[in-house]
Protein backbone atom coordinates (compact mmCIF):
# COMPACT_ATOMS: atom_id res chain seq x y z
CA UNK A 1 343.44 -41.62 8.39
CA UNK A 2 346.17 -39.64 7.43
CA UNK A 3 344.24 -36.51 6.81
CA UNK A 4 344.03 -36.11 10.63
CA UNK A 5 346.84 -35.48 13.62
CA UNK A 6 346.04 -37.90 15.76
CA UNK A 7 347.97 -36.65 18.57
CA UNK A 8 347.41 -37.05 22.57
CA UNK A 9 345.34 -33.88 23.23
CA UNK A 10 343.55 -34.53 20.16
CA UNK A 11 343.30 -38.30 21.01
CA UNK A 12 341.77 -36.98 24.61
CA UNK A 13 339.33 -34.64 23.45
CA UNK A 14 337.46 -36.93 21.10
CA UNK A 15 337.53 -39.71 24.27
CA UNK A 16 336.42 -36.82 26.69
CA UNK A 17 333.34 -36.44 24.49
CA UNK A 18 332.78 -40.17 23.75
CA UNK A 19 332.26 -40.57 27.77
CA UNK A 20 330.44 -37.70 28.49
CA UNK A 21 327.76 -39.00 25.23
CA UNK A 22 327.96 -42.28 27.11
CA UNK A 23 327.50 -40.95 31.06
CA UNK A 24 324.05 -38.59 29.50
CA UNK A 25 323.02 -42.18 27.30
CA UNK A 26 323.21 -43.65 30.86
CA UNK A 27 321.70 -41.02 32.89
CA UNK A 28 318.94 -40.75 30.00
CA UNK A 29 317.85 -44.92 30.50
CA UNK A 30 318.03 -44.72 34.22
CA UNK A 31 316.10 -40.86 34.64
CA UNK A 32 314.46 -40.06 31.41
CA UNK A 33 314.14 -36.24 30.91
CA UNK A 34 311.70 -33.79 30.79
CA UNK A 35 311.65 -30.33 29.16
CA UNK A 36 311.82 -27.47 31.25
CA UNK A 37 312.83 -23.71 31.05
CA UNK A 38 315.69 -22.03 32.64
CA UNK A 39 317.77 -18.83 31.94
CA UNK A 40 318.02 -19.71 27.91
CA UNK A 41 315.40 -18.82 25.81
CA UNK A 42 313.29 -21.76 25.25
CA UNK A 43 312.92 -25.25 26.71
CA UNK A 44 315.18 -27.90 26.44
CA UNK A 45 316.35 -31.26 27.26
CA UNK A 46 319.28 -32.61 28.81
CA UNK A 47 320.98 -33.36 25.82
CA UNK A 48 319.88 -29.98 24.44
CA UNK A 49 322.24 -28.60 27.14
CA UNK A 50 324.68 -30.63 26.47
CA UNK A 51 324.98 -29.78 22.92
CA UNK A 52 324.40 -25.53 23.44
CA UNK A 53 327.14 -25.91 26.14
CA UNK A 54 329.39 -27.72 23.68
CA UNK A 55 328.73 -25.42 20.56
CA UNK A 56 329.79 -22.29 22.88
CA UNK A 57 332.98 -23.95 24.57
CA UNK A 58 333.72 -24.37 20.93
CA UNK A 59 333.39 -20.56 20.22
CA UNK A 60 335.06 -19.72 23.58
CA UNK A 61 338.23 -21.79 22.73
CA UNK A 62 337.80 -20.08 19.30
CA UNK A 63 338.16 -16.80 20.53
CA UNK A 64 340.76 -17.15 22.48
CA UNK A 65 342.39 -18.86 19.58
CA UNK A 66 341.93 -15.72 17.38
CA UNK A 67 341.58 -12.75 19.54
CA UNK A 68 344.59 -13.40 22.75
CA UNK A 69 347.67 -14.85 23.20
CA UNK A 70 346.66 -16.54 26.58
CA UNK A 71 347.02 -19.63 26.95
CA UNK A 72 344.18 -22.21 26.08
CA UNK A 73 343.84 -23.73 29.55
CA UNK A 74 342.13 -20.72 30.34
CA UNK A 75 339.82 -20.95 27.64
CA UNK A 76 339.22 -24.93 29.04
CA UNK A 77 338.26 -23.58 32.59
CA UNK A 78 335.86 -21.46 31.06
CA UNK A 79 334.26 -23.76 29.35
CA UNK A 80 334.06 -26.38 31.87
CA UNK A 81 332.47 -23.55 34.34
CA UNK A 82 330.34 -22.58 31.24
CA UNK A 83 329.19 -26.27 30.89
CA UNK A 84 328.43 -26.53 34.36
CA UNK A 85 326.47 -23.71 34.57
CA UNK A 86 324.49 -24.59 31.30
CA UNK A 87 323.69 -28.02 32.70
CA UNK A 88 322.48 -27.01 35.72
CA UNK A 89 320.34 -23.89 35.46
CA UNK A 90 319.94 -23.71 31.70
């Protein structure tokens, strides 16, 4: 596994998204999900959510990455608003 940098934030992120896959897995069993429509375009799941919230947190930290010199924590309260916001009304 040398062609990765296993190093503590890097070590944290991939644990971060190993629980949150395991806390929607066990919200899934105990209230299964139904489809519904909110302020994105078409219906989705839970997971769907999950994963559009993801994808864009990705592209937010990108940005900041490329475009500012601020730091990234900034870019992580973002996306954790982002994700919030996603999960609950999208």
């Amino acid at each position: 596994m040398s062609w990765m940098a296993w190093t503590l934030p890097v070590a944290v992120f991939f644990c971060t998204i190993a629980f949150i896959l395991l806390c929607m897995t066990v919200y899934e069993l105990r209230s299964p999900c139904v489809e519904r429509k909110g302020f994105l375009p078409i219906t989705t799941t839970r997971g769907d959510r999950l994963f559009i919230g993801l994808l864009v947190s990705a592209y937010i930290h990108l940005a900041f990455l490329g475009l500012t010199n601020l730091s990234l924590w900034i870019a992580l309260g973002i996306s954790v608003v982002w994700l919030a916001i996603v999960l609950r009304w999208g």
